[in-house]
Protein backbone atom coordinates (compact mmCIF):
# COMPACT_ATOMS: atom_id res chain seq x y z
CA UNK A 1 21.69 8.77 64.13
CA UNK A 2 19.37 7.13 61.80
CA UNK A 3 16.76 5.84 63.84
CA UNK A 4 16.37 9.72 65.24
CA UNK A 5 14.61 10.88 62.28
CA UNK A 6 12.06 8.21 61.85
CA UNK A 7 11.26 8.54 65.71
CA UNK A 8 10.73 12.34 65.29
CA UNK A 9 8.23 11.70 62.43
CA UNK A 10 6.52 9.01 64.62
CA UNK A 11 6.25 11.30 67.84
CA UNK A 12 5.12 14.28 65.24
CA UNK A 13 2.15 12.14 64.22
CA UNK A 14 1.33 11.12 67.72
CA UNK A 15 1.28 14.64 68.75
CA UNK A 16 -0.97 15.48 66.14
CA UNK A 17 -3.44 13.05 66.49
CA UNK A 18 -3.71 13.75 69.98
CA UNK A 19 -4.24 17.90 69.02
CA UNK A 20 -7.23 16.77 67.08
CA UNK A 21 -8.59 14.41 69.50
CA UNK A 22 -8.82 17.07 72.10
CA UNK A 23 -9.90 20.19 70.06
CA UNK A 24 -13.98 20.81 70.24
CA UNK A 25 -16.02 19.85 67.50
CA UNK A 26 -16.70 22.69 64.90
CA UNK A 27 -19.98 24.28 65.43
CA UNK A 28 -22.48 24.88 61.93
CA UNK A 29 -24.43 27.40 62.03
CA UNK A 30 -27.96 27.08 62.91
CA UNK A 31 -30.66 29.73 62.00
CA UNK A 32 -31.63 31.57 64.98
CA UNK A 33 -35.24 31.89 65.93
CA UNK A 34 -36.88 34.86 66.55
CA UNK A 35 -40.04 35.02 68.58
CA UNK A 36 -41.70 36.29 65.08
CA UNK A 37 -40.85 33.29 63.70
CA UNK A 38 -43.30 30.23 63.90
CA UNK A 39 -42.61 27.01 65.22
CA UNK A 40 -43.14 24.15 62.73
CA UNK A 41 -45.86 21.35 63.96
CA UNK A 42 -44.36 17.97 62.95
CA UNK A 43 -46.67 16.35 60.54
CA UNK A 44 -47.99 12.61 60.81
CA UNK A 45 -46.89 10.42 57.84
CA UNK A 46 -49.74 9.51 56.63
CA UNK A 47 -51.00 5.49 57.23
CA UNK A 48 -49.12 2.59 55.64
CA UNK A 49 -51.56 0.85 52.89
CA UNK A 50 -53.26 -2.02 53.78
CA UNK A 51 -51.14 -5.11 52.59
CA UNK A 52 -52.41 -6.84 49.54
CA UNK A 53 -53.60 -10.26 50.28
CA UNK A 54 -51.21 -13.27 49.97
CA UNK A 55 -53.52 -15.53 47.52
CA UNK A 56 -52.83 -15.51 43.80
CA UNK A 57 -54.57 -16.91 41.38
CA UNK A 58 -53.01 -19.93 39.63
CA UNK A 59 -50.48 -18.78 36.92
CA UNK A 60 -51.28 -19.88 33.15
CA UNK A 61 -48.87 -22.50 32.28
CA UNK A 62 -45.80 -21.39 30.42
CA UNK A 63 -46.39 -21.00 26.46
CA UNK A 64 -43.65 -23.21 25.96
CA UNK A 65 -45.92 -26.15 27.61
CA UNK A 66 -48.76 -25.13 24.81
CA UNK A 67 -45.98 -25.22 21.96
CA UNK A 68 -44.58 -28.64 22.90
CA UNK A 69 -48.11 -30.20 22.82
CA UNK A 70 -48.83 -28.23 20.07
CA UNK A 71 -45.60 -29.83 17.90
CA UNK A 72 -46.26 -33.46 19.81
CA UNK A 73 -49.94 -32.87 17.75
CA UNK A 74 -48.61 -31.99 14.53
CA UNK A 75 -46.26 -34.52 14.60
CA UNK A 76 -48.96 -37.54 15.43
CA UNK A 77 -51.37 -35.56 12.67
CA UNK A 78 -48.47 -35.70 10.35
CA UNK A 79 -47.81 -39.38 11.12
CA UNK A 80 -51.54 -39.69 10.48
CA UNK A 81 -51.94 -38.58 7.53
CA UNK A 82 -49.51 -40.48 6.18
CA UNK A 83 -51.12 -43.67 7.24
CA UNK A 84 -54.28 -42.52 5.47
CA UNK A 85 -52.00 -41.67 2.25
CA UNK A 86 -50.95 -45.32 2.21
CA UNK A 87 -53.60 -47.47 3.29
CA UNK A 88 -51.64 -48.01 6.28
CA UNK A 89 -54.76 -49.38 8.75
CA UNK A 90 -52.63 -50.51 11.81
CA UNK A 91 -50.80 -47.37 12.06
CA UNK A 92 -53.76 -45.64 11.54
CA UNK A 93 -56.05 -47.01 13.65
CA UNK A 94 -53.38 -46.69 16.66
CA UNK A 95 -52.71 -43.28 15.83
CA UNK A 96 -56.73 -42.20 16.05
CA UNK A 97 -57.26 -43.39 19.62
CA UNK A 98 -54.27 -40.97 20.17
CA UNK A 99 -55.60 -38.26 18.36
CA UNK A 100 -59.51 -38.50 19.18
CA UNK A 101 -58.16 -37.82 23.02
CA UNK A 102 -57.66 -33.84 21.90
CA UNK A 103 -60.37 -34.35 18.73
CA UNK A 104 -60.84 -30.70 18.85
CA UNK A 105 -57.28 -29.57 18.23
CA UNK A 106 -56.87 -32.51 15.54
CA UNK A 107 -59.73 -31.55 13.60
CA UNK A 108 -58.65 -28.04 13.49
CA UNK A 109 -55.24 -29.35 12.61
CA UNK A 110 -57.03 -31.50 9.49
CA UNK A 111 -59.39 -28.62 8.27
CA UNK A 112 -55.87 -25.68 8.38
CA UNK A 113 -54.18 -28.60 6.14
CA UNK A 114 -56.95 -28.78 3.91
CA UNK A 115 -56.61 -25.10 3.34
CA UNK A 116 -53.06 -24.82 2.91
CA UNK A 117 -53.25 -27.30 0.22
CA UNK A 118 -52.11 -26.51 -2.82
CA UNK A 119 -52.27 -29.15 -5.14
CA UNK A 120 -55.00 -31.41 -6.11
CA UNK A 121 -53.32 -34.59 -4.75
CA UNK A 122 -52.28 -32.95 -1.16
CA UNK A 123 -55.90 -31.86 -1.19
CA UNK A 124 -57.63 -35.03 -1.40
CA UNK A 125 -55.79 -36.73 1.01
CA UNK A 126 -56.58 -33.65 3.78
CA UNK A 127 -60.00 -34.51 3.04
CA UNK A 128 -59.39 -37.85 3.22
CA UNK A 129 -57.76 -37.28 6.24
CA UNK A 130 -60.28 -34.97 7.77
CA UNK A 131 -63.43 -37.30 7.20
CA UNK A 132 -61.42 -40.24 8.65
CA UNK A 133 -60.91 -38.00 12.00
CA UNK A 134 -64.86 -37.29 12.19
CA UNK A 135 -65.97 -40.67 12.14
């Protein structure tokens, strides 16, 4: 007695999967054409664009490349200048060959700190500094 009813709702969903199988697809309504009516010429898409060329030029270097030379040349100017400060010739002869290599950035790094000085002292020694970088 109690396997009747879940055999009746199995054969129930058998039966109506089957009605659905068989019954015809619905049909949507399509506008009819009348022989007023004028027939639509497909239109060409128009032509892909020409593919860009593969070559690129050479990407600039990351800034962060320019910043750590940038902070390695501070750091040797800073080193630098305190070799001039204190009479300090071996450091400061080893630390001009490394400095003469980019002579452009280091004298532009000498002449900012001569105009950011504020006092007297810190003065002289950026010129100091900046005439010893020339020679």
């Amino acid at each position: 007695m109690l396997t009747l009813p879940p055999a009746a709702v199995l054969l129930l969903g058998v039966a109506a999967w089957a009605a659905r199988r068989d019954a015809p697809a619905p049909v949507r309504p399509t506008a009819k054409r009348t022989a007023a009516s004028p027939v639509e010429e497909p239109v060409a898409p128009a032509p892909a664009p020409a593919p860009a060329p593969r070559r690129r030029a050479p990407a600039p270097p990351p800034p962060t490349v320019h910043l750590s030379d940038e902070a390695r040349l501070r750091a040797v100017y800073q080193s630098y200048r305190v070799a001039v400060a204190t009479g300090d010739d071996v450091t400061r002869d080893a630390l001009h060959e490394t400095l003469t290599r980019e002579r452009a950035a280091a004298l532009w790094l000498a002449q900012e700190d001569v105009n950011d000085s504020e006092e007297d002292v810190q003065r002289e020694i950026a010129r100091k500094t900046l005439e010893t970088l020339r020679r």
